[in-house]
C-alpha atoms as a PDB file:
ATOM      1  CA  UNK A   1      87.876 161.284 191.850  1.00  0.00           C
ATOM      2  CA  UNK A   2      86.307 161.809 195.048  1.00  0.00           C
ATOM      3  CA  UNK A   3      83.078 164.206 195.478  1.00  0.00           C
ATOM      4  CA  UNK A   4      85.316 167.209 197.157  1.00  0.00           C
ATOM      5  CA  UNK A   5      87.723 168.014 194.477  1.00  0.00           C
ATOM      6  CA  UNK A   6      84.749 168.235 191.826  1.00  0.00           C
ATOM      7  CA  UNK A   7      83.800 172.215 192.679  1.00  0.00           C
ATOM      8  CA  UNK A   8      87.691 173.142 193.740  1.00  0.00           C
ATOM      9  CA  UNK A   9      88.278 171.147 190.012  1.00  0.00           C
ATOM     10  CA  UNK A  10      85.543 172.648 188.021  1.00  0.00           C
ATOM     11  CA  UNK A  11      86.796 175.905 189.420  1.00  0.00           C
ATOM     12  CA  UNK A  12      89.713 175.808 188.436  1.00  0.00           C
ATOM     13  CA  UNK A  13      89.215 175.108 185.229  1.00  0.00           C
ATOM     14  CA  UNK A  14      86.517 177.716 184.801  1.00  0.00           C
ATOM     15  CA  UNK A  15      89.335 180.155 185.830  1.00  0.00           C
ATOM     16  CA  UNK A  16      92.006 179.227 183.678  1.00  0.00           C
ATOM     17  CA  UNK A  17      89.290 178.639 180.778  1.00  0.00           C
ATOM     18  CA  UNK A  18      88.880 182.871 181.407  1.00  0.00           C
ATOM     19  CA  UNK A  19      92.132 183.810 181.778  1.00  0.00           C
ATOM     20  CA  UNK A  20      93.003 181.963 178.484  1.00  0.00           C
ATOM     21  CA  UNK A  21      90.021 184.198 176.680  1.00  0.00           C
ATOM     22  CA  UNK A  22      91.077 187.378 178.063  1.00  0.00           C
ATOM     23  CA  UNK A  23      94.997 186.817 177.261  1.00  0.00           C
ATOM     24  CA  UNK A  24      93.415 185.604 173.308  1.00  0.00           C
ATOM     25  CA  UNK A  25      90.738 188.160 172.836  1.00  0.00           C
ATOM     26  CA  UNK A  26      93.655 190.986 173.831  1.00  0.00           C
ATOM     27  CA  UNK A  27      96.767 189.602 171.628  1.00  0.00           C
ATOM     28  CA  UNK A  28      94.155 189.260 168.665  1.00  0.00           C
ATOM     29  CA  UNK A  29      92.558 192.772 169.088  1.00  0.00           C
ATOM     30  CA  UNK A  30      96.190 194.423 169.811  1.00  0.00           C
ATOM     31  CA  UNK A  31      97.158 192.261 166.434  1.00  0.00           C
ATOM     32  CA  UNK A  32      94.137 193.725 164.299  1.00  0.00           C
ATOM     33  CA  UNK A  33      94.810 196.963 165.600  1.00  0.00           C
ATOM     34  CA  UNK A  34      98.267 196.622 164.441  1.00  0.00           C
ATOM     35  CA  UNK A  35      97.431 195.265 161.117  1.00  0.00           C
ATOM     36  CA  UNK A  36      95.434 198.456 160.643  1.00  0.00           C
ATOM     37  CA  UNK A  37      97.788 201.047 160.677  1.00  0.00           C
ATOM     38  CA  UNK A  38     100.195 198.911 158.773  1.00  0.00           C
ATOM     39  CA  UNK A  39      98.194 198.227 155.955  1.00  0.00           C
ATOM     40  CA  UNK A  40      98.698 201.372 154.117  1.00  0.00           C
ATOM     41  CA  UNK A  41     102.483 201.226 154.939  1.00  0.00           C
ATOM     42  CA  UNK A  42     103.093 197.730 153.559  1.00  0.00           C
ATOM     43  CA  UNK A  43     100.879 198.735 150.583  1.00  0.00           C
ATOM     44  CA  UNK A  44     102.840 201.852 149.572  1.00  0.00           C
ATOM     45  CA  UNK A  45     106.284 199.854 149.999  1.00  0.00           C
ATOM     46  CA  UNK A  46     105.115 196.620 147.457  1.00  0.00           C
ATOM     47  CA  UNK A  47     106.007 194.214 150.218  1.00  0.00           C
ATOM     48  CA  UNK A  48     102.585 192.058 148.953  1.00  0.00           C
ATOM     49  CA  UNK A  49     104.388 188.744 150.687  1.00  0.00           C
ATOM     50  CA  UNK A  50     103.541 190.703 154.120  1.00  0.00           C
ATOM     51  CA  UNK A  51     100.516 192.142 152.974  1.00  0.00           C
ATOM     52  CA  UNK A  52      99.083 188.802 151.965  1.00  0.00           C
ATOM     53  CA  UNK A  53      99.995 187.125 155.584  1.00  0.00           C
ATOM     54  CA  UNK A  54      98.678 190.197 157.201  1.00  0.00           C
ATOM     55  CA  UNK A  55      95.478 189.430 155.469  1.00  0.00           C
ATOM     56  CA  UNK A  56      95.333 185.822 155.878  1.00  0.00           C
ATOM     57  CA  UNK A  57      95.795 185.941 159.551  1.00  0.00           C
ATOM     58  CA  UNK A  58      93.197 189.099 159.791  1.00  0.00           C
ATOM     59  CA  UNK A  59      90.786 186.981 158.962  1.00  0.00           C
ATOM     60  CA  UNK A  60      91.882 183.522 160.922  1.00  0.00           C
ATOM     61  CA  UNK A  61      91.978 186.415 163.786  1.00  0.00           C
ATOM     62  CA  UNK A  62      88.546 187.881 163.290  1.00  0.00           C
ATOM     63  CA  UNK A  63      86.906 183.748 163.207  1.00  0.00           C
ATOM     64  CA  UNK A  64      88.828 183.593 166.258  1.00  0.00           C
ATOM     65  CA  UNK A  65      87.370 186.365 167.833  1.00  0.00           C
ATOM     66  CA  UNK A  66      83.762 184.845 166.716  1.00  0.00           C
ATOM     67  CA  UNK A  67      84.584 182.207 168.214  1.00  0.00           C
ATOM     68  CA  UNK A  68      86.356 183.017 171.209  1.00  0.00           C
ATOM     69  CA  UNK A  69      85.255 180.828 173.918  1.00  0.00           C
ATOM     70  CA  UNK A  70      85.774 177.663 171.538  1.00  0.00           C
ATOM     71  CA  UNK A  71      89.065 178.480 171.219  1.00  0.00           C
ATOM     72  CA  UNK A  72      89.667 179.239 174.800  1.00  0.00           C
ATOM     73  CA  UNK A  73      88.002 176.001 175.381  1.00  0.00           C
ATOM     74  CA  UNK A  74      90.705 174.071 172.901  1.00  0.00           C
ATOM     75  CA  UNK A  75      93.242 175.555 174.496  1.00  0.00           C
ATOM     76  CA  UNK A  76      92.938 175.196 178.184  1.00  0.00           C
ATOM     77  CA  UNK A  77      92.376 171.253 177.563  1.00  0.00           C
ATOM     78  CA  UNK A  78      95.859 171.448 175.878  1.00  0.00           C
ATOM     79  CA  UNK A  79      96.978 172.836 179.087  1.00  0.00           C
ATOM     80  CA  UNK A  80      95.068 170.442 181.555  1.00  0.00           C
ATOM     81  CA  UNK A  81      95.802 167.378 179.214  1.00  0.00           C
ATOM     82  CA  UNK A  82      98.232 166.758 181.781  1.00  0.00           C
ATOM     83  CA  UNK A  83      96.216 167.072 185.054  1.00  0.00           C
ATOM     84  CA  UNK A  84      94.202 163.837 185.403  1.00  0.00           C
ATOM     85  CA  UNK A  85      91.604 165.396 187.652  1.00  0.00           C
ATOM     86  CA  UNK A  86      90.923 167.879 184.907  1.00  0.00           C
ATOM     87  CA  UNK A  87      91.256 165.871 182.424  1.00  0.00           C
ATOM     88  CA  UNK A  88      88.510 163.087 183.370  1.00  0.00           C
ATOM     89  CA  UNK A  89      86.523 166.368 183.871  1.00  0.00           C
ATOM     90  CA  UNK A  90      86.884 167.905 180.562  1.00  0.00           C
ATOM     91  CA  UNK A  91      86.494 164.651 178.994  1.00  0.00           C
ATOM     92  CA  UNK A  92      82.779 165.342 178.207  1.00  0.00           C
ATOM     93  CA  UNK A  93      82.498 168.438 178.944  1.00  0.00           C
ATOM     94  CA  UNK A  94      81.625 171.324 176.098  1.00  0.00           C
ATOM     95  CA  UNK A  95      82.263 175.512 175.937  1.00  0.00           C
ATOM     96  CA  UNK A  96      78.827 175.985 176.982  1.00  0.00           C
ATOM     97  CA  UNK A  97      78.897 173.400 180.325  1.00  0.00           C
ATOM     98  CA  UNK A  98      81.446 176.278 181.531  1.00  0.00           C
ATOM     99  CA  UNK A  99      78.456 178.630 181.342  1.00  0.00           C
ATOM    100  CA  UNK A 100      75.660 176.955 183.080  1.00  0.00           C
ATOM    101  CA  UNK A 101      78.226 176.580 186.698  1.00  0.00           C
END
């Protein structure tokens, strides 16, 4: 890997490293927000099999949201396992090295 495509490399991963966050973040806050006006619904009906899924992923969803930027993290080297430029970059490289740049 030659010295040039290091920045235009890094970059790029920075930037799909914040999309990723931003696309998570939103589909897990539009899901809690979801979840919250359905409780009561799902509640009054009996239907405890959805009610029980709603709250096990609530809370998978709020860890998530804790840890965000981990999960971002995981999730754009699953989609730059593929890219060997990125991936000899990412090797090493931790959530919080994506900070420091």
């Amino acid at each position: 890997m030659s010295n040039e495509n290091d920045p235009q490399t890094l970059q790029r991963i920075k930037k799909i490293h914040g999309r990723v966050a931003v696309v998570a973040g939103a589909v897990m806050g539009v899901a809690l927000s979801a979840y919250f006006f359905t409780f009561g619904m799902l509640i009054d009906q009996g239907a405890t099999a959805i009610l029980w899924f709603q709250i096990i992923t609530m809370v998978l969803f709020i860890f998530g949201l804790i840890y965000l930027k981990r999960v971002a993290f995981f999730i754009t080297r699953m989609l730059l396992a593929l890219n060997a430029d990125c991936r000899r970059m990412l090797k090493g490289m931790k959530p919080a090295d994506l900070e420091n740049i």
